[in-house]
C-alpha atoms as a PDB file:
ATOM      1  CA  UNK A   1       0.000   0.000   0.000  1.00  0.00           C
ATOM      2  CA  UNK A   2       1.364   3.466  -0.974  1.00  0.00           C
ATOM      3  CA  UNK A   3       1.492   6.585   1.445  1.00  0.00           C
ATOM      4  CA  UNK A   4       0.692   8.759  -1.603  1.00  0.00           C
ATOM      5  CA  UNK A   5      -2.105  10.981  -1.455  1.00  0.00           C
ATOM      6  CA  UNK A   6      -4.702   9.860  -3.867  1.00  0.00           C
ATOM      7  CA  UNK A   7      -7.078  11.745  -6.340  1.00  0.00           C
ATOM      8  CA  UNK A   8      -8.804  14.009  -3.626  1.00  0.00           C
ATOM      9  CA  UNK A   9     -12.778  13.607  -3.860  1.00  0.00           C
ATOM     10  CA  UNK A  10     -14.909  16.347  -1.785  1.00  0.00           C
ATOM     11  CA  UNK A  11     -16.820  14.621   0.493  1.00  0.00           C
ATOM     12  CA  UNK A  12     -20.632  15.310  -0.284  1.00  0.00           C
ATOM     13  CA  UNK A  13     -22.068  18.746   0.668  1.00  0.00           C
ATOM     14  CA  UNK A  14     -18.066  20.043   1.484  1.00  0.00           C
ATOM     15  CA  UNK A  15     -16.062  22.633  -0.480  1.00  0.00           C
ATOM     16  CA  UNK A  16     -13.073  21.188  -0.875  1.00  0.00           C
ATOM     17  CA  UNK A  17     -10.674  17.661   0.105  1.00  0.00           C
ATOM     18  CA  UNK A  18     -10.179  16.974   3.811  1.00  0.00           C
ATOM     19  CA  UNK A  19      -6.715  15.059   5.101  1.00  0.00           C
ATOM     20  CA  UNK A  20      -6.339  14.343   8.727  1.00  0.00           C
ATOM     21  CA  UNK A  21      -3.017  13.555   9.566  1.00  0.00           C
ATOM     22  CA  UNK A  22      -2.984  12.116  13.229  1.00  0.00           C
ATOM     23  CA  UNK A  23      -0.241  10.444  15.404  1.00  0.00           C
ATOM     24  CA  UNK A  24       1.188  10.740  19.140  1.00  0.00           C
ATOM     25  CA  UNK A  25       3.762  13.711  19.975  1.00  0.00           C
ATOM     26  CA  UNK A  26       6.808  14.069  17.686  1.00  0.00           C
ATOM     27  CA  UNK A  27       5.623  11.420  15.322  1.00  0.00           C
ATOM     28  CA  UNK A  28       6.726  13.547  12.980  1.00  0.00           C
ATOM     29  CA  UNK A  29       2.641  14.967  12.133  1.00  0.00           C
ATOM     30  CA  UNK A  30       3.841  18.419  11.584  1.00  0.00           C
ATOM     31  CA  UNK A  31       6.772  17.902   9.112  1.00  0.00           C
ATOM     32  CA  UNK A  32       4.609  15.362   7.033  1.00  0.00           C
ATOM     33  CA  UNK A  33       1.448  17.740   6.645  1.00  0.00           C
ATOM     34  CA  UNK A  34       4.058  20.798   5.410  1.00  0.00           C
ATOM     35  CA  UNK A  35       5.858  18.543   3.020  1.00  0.00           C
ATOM     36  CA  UNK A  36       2.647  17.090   1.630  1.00  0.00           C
ATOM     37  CA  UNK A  37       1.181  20.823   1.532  1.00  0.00           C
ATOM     38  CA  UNK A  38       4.058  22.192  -0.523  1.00  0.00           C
ATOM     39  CA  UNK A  39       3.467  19.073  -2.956  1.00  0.00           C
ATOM     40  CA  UNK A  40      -0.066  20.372  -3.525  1.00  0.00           C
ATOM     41  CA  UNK A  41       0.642  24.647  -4.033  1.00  0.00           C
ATOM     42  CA  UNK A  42       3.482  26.118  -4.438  1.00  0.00           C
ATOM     43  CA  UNK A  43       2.364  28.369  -2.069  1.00  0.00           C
ATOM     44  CA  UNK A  44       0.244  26.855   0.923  1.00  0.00           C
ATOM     45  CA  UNK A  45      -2.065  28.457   4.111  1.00  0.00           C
ATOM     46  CA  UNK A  46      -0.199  27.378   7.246  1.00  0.00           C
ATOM     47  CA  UNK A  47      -3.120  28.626   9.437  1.00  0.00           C
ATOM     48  CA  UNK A  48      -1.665  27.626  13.283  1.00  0.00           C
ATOM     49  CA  UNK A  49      -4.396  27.772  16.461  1.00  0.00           C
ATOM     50  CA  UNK A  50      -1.882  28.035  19.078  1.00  0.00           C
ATOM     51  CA  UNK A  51      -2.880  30.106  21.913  1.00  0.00           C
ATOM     52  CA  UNK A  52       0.722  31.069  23.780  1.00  0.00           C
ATOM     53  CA  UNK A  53       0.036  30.336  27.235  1.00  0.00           C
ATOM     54  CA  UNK A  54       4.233  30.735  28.379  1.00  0.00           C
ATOM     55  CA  UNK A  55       7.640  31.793  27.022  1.00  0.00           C
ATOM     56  CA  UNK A  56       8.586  27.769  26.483  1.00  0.00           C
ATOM     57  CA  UNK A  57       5.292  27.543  24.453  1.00  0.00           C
ATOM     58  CA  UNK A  58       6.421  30.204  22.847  1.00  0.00           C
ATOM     59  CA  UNK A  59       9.760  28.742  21.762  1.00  0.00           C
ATOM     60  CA  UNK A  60       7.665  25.792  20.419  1.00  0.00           C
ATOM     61  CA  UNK A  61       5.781  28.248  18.457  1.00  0.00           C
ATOM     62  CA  UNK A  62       9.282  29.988  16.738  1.00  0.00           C
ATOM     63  CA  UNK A  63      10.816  26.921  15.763  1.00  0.00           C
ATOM     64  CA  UNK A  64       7.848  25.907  14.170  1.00  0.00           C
ATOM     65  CA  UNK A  65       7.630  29.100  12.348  1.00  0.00           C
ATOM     66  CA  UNK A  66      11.235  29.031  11.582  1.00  0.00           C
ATOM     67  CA  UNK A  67      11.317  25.944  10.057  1.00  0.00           C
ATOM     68  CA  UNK A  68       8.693  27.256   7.155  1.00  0.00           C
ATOM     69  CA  UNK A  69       9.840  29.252   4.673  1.00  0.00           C
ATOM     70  CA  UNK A  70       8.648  32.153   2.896  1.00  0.00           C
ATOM     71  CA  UNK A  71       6.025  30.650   0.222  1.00  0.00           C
ATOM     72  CA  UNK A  72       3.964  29.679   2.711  1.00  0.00           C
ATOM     73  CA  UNK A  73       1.113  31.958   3.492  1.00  0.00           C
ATOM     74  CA  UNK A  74       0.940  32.063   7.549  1.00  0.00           C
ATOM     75  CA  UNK A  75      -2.412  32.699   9.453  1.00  0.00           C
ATOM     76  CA  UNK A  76      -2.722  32.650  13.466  1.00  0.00           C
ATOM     77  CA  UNK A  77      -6.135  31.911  14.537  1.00  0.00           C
ATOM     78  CA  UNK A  78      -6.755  30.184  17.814  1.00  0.00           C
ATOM     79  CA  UNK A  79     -10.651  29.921  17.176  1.00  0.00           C
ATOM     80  CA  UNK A  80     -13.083  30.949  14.616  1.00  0.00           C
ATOM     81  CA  UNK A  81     -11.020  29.265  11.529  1.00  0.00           C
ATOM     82  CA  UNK A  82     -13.738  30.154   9.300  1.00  0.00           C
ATOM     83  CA  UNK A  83     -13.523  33.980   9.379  1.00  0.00           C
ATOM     84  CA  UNK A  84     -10.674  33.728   6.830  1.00  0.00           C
ATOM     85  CA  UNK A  85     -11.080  33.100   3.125  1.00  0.00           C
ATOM     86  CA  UNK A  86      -8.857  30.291   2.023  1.00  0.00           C
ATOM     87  CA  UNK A  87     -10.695  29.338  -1.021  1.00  0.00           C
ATOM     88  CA  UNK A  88      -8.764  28.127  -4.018  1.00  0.00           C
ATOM     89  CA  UNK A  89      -5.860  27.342  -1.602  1.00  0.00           C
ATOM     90  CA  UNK A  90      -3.722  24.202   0.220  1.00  0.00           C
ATOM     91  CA  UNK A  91      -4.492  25.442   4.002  1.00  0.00           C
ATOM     92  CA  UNK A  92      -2.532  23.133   6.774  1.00  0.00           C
ATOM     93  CA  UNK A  93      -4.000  23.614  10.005  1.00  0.00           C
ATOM     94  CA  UNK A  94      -2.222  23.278  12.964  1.00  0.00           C
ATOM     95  CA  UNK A  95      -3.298  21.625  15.136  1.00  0.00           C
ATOM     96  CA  UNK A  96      -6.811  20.339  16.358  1.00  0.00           C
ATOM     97  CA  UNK A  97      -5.729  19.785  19.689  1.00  0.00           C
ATOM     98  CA  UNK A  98      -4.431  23.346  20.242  1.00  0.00           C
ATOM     99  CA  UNK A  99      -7.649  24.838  18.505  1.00  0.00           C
ATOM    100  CA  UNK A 100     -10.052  22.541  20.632  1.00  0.00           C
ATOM    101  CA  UNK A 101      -8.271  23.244  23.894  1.00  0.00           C
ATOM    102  CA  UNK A 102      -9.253  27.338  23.055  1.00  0.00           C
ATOM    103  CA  UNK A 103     -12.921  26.069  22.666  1.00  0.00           C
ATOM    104  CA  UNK A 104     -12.691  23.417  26.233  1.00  0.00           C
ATOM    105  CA  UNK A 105     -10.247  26.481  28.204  1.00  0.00           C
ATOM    106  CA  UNK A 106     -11.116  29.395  26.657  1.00  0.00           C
ATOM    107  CA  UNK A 107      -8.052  32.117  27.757  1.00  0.00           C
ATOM    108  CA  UNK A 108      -9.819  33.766  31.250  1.00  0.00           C
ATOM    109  CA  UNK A 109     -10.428  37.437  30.748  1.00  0.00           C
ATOM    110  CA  UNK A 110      -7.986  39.673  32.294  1.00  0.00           C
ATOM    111  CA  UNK A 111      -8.450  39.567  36.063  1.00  0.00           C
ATOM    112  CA  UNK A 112     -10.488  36.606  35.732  1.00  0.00           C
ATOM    113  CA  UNK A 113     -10.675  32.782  36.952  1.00  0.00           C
ATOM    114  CA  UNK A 114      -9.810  30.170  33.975  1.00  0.00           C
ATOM    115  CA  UNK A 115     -12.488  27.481  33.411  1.00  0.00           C
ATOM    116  CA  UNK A 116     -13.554  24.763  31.374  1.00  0.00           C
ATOM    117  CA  UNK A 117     -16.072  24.704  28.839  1.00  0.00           C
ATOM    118  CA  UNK A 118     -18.770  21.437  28.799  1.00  0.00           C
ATOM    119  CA  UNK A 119     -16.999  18.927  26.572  1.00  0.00           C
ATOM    120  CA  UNK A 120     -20.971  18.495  24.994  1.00  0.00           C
ATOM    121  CA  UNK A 121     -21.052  22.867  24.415  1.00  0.00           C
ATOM    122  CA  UNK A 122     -17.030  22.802  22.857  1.00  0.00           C
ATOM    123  CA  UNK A 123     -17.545  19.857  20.316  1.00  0.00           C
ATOM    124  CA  UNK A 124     -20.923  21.731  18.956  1.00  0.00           C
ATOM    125  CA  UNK A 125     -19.031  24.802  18.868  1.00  0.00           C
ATOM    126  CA  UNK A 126     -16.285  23.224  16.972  1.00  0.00           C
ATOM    127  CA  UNK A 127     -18.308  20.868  14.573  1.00  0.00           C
ATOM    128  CA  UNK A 128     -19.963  23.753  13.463  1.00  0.00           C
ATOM    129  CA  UNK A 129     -16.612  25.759  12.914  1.00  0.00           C
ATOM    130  CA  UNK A 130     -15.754  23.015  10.988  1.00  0.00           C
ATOM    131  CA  UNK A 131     -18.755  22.549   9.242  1.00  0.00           C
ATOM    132  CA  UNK A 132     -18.227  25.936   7.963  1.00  0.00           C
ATOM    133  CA  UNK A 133     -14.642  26.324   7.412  1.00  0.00           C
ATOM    134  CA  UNK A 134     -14.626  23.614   5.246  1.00  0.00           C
ATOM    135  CA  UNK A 135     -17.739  24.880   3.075  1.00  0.00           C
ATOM    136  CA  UNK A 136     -14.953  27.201   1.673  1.00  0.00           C
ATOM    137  CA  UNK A 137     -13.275  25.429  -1.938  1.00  0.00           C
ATOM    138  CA  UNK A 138      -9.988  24.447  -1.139  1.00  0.00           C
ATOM    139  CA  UNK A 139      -7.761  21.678  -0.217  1.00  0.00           C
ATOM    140  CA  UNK A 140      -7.794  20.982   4.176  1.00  0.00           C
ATOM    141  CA  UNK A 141      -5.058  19.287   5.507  1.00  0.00           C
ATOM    142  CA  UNK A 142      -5.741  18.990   9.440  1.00  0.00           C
ATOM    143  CA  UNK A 143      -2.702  18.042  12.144  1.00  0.00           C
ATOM    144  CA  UNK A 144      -4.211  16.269  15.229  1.00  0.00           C
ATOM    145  CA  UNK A 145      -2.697  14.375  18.347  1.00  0.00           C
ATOM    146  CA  UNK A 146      -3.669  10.946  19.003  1.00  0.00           C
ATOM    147  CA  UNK A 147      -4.104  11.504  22.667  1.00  0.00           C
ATOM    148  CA  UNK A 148      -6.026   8.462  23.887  1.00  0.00           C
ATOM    149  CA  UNK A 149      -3.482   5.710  23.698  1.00  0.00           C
ATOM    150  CA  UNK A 150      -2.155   6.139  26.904  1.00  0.00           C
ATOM    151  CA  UNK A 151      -4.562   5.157  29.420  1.00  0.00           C
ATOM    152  CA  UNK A 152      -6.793   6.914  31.216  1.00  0.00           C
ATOM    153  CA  UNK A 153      -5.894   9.742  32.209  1.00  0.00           C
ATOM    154  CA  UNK A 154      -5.925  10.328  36.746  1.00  0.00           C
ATOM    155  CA  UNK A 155      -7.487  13.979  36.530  1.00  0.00           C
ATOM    156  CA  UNK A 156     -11.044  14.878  35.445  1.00  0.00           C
ATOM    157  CA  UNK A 157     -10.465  17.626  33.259  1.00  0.00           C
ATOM    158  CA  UNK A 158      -7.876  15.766  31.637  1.00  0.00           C
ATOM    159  CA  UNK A 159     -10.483  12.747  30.796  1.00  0.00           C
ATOM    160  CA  UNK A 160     -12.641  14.928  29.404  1.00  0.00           C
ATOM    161  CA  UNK A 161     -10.252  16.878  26.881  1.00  0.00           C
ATOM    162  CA  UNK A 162      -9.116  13.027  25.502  1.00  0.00           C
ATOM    163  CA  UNK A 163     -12.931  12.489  25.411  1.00  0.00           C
ATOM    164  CA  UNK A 164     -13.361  16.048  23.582  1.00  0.00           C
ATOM    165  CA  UNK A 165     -10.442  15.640  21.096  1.00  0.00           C
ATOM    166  CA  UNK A 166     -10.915  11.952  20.897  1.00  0.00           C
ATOM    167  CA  UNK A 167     -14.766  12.631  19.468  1.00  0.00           C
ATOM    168  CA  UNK A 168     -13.591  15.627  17.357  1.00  0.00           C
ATOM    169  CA  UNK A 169     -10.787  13.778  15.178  1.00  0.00           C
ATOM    170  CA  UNK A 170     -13.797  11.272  14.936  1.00  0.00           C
ATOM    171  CA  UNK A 171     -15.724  13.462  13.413  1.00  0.00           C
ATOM    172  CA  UNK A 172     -13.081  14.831  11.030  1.00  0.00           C
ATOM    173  CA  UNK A 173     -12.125  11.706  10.176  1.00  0.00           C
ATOM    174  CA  UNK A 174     -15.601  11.040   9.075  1.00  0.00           C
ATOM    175  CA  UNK A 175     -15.173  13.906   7.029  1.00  0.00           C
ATOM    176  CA  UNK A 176     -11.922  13.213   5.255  1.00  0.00           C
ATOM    177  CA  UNK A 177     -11.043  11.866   2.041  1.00  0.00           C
ATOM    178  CA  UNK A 178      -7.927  10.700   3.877  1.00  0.00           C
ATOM    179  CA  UNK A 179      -6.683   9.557   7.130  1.00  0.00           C
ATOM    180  CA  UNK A 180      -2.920   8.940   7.723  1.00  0.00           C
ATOM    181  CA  UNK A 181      -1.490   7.902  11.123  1.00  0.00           C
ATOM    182  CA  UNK A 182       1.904   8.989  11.743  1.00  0.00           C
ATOM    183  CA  UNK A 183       4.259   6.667  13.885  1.00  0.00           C
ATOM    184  CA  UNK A 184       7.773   7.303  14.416  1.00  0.00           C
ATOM    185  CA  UNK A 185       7.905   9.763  11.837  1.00  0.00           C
ATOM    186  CA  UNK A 186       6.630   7.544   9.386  1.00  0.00           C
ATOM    187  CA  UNK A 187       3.179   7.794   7.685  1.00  0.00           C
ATOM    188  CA  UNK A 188       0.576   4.747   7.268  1.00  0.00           C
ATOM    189  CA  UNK A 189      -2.714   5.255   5.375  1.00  0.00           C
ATOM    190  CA  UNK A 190      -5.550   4.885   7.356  1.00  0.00           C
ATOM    191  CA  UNK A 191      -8.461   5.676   4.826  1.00  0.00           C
END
């Protein structure tokens, strides 16, 4: 079995191909959805959801950045994905996890007491952000993390982020045309 991308089909009532590209941390997710990106447009969307919560997040953040060069098109948006107009592009987005952690911990307003979100209220929310991001015509390529094959997790809100993220890359995967599981930096083709 190849680890090509194939002919890219819409799914029915979408805009444009959806890959998921999904793996544990440093599988090498990241590196495999740029290089695939740049084989589709000379000129990709990197559109990155990070929220910098500290200065070694931060560093994460710059050597990600520095490691793309300048044909790529970068975008930071850590919520509403859809309030940018990618259509006729290649737009990596990166990552789920980040961009459902602003939707289940919202940043707390200044002075104010952080919080969770209901896992039930933050995968509406984001279904239906990615309902209608995806409506746009262009070519999705979505970085997730794979965070549920380590056990169970010993702290509550911890549980329910691996159920939140665990039901959205469901539902993306649903979604996709393709589905490739990174392991060890090296790619295998789920769907």
């Amino acid at each position: 079995m190849t680890n090509e991308p194939t002919t890219l089909t819409p799914p029915l009532g979408a805009g444009g191909p959806i890959i998921l590209i999904t793996g544990g941390q440093r599988s090498g997710k990241s590196t495999f959805a740029e290089e695939l990106a740049l084989s589709l447009s000379p000129n990709p969307v990197y559109l990155a959801t990070a929220h910098i919560w500290d200065e070694e997040f931060r560093h994460r953040v710059e050597i990600h950045q520095e490691r793309r060069g300048p044909q790529w098109t970068n975008i930071e948006e850590e919520r509403e994905l859809s309030k940018h107009d990618v259509s006729g592009r290649v737009v990596l987005i990166d990552c789920c996890t980040l961009w459902a952690t602003n939707f289940f911990c919202p940043p707390a307003t200044e002075g104010g007491d952080w919080k969770s979100v209901p896992v039930e209220v933050a995968l509406e929310e984001l279904k239906a952000e990615f309902d209608k991001f995806t409506s746009q015509d262009a070519t999705f390529i979505f970085v997730t993390n794979e965070i549920g094959l380590g056990g169970t997790p010993a702290n509550k809100v911890q549980r329910e982020f691996t159920d939140l993220l665990g039901w959205l890359n469901q539902y993306i995967a649903s979604k996709a045309n393709e589905v490739t599981l990174m392991v060890s930096g090296i790619p295998v083709k789920i769907k």
